[in-house]
Protein backbone atom coordinates (compact mmCIF):
# COMPACT_ATOMS: atom_id res chain seq x y z
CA UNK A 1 -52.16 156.27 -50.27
CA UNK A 2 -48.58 154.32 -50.86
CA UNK A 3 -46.33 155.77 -53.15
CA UNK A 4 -42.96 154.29 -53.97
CA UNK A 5 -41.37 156.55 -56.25
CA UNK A 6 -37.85 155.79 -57.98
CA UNK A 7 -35.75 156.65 -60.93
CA UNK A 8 -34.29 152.81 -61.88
CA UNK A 9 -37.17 150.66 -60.09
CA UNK A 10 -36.24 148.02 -58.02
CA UNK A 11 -32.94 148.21 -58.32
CA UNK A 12 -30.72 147.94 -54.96
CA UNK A 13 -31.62 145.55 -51.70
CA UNK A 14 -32.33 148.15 -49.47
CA UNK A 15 -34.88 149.46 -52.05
CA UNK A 16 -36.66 146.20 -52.66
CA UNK A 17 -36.30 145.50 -48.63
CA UNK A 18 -38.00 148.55 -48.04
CA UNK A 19 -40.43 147.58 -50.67
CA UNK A 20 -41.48 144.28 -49.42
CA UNK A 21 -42.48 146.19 -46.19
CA UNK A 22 -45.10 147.70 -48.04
CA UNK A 23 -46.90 144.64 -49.21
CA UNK A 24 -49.93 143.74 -47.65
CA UNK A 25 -49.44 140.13 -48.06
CA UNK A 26 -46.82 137.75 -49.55
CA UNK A 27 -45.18 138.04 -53.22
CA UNK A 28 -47.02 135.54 -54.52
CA UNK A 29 -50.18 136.11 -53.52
CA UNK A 30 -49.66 139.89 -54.58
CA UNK A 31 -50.37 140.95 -58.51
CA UNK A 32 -48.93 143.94 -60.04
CA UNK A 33 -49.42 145.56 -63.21
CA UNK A 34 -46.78 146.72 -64.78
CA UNK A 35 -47.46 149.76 -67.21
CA UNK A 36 -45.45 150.47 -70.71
CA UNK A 37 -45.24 152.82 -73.82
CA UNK A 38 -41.68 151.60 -75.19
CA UNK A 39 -41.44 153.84 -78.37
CA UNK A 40 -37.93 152.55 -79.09
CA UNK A 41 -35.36 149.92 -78.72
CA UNK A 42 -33.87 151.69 -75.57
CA UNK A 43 -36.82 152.22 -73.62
CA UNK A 44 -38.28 148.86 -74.21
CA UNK A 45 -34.73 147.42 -72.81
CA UNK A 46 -35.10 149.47 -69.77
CA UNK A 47 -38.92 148.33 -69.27
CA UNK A 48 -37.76 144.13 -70.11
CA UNK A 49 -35.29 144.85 -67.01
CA UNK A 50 -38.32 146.68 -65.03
CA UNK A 51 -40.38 143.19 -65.24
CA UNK A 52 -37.34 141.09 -64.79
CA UNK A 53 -37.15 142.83 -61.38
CA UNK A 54 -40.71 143.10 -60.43
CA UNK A 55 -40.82 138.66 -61.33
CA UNK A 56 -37.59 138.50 -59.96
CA UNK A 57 -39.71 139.18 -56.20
CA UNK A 58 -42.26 136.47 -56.69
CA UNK A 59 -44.87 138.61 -57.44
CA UNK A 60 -47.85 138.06 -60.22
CA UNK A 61 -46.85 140.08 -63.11
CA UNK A 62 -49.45 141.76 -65.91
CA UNK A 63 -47.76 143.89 -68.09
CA UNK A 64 -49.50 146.24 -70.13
CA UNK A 65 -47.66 147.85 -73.49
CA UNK A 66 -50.40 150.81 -74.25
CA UNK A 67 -49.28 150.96 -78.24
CA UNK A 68 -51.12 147.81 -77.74
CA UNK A 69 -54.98 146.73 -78.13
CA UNK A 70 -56.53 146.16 -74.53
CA UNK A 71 -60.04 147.07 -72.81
CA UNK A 72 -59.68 148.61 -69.35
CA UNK A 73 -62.83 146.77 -68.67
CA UNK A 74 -61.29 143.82 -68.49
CA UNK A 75 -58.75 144.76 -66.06
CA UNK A 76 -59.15 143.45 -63.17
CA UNK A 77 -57.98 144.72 -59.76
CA UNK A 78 -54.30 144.86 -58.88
CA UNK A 79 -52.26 145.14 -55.85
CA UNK A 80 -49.64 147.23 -57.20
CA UNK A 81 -49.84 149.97 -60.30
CA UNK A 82 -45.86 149.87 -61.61
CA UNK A 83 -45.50 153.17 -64.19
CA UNK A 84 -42.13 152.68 -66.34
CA UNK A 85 -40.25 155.61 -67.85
CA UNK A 86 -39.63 157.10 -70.84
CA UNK A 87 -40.45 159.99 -72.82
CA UNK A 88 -42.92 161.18 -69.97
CA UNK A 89 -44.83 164.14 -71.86
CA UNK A 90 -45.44 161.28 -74.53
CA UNK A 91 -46.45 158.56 -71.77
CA UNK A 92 -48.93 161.20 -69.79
CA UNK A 93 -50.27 162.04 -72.92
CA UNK A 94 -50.96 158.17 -74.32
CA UNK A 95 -52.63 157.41 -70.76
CA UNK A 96 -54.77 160.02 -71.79
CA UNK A 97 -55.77 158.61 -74.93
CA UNK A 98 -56.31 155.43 -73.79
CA UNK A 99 -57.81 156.82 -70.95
CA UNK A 100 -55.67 153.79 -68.40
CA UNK A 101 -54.76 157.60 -66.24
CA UNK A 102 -58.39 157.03 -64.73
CA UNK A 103 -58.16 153.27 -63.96
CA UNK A 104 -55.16 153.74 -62.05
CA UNK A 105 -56.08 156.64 -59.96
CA UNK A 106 -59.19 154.48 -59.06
CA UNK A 107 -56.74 151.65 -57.81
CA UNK A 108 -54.21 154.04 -55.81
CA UNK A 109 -57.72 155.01 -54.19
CA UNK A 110 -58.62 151.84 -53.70
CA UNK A 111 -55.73 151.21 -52.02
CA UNK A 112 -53.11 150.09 -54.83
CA UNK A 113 -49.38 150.65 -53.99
CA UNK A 114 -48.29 152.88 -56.98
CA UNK A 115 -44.62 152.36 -57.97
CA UNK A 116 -43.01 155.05 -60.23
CA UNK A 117 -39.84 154.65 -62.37
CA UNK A 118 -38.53 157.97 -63.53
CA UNK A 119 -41.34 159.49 -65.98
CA UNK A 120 -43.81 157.38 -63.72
CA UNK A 121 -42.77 159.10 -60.67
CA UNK A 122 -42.98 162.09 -61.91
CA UNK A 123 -46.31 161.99 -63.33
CA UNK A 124 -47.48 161.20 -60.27
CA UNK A 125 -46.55 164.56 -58.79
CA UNK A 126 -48.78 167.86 -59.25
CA UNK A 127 -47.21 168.81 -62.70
CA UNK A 128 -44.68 166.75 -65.25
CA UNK A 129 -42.70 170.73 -66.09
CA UNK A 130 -39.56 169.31 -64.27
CA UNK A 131 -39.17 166.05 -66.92
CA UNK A 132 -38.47 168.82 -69.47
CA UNK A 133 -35.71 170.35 -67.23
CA UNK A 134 -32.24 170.84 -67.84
CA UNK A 135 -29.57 169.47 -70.38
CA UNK A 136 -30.87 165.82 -70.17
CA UNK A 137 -34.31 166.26 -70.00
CA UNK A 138 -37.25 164.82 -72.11
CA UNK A 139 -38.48 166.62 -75.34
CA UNK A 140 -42.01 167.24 -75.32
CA UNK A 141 -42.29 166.65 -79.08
CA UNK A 142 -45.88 165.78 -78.80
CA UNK A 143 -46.34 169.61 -78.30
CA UNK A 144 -47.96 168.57 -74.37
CA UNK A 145 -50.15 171.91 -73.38
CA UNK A 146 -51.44 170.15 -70.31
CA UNK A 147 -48.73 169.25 -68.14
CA UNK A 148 -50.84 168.22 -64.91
CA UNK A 149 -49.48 165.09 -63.21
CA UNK A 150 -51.90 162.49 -61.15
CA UNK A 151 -51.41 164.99 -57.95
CA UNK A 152 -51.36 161.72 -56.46
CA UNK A 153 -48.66 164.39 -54.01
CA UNK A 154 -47.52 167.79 -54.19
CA UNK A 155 -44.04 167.13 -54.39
CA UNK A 156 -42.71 167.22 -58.14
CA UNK A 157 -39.48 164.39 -58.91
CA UNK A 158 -36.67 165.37 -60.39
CA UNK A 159 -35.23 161.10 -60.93
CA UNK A 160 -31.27 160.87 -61.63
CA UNK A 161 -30.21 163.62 -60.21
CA UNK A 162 -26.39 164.00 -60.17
CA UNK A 163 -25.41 166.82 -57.81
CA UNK A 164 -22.08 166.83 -59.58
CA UNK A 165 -23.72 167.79 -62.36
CA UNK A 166 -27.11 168.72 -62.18
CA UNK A 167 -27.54 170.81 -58.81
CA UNK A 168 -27.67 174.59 -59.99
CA UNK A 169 -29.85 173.54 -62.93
CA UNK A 170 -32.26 172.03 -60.22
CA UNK A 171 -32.38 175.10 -57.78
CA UNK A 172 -32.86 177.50 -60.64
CA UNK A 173 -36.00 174.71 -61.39
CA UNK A 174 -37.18 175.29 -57.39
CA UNK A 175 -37.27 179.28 -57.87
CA UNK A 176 -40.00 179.41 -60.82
CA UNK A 177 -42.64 176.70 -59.03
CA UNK A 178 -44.46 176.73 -55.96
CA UNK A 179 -44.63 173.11 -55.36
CA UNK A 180 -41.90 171.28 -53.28
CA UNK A 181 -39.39 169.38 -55.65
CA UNK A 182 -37.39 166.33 -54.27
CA UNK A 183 -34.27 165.03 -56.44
CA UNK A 184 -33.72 161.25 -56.29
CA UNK A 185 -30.59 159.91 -57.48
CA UNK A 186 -30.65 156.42 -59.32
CA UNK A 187 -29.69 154.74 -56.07
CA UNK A 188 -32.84 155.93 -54.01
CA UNK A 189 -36.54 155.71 -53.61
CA UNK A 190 -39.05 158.01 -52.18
CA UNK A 191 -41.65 156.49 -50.21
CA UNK A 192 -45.06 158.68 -49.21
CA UNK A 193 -47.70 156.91 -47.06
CA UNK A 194 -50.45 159.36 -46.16
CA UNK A 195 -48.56 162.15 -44.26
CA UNK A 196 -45.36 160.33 -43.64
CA UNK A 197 -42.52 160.54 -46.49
CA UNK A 198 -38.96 159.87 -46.03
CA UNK A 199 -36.47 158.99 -48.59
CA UNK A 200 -34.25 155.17 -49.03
């Protein structure tokens, strides 16, 4: 399993260095799909820029907006599984409902690298509790009961972390689970392949 999990994407050399690293082939022979649920004018900015730096590499861009019509069945199979942010109770809850959650925990098994920007990396984690953590975190207006990420790992992401700011709020977070929870600020990435992790 590859995991590259971020808060702002793609967004520093030594981030998309270490990224390259990962591919099995060249850019452009690589495809990616990039997934989206831009509710409002700010969050579809944020996923524009997310494609912008994914095209930016080379790489054969899909993008997928889920407020959208699409079949999964015609999907075909990518080389990368991109997850932008947002509200993430309300993104967890439309892959649900469009039922996309499945397809890409098929590719990460089949061997997909799975890219997370801020709500994406932290659905990937056991549970999606820490997104509503803190003074800045997401509203789960949807009224969310199940908060179970993909599990795709056991450690939960806490993405733009500020330890100016942010680091008693996160330790108080740490005491009431029992799942390891690793901040990343906007300037790094954490990378998981099988059993090794370490952090860019």
């Amino acid at each position: 399993m590859k995991l590259f999990l971020t808060s702002t994407g793609l967004s520093n050399s030594k981030i998309i260095e270490e990224f390259l690293k990962l591919l099995n082939g060249a850019p452009e022979k690589t495809s990616v799909l990039v997934i989206a649920y831009g509710q409002n004018e700010i969050e579809r900015f944020y996923i524009e820029e997310a494609k912008k730096q994914v095209q930016s590499l080379g790489i054969n861009t899909t993008s997928l907006n889920m407020q959208d019509d699409f079949e999964i069945k015609d999907l075909p199979n990518f080389d990368i599984i991109y997850v932008c942010g947002g509200n993430t109770f309300s993104i967890l809850n439309k892959m649900r409902d469009v039922k996309i959650d499945d397809f890409i925990k098929s590719e990460v098994a089949r061997g997909a690298i799975y890219v997370g920007v801020s709500a994406g990396s932290i659905i990937a984690g056991p549970s999606i509790e820490v997104a509503g953590w803190g003074v800045g975190g997401d509203e789960n207006k949807i009224g969310l009961e199940d908060l179970t990420g993909f599990s795709f790992t056991d450690i939960a992401v806490f993405p733009h972390f500020d330890i100016d700011s942010q680091k008693e709020e996160i330790e108080e977070f740490k005491k009431k689970v029992n799942y390891p929870v690793q901040e990343l600020t906007d300037e790094q990435a954490l990378v998981i392949l099988g059993s090794e992790r370490y952090i860019i």
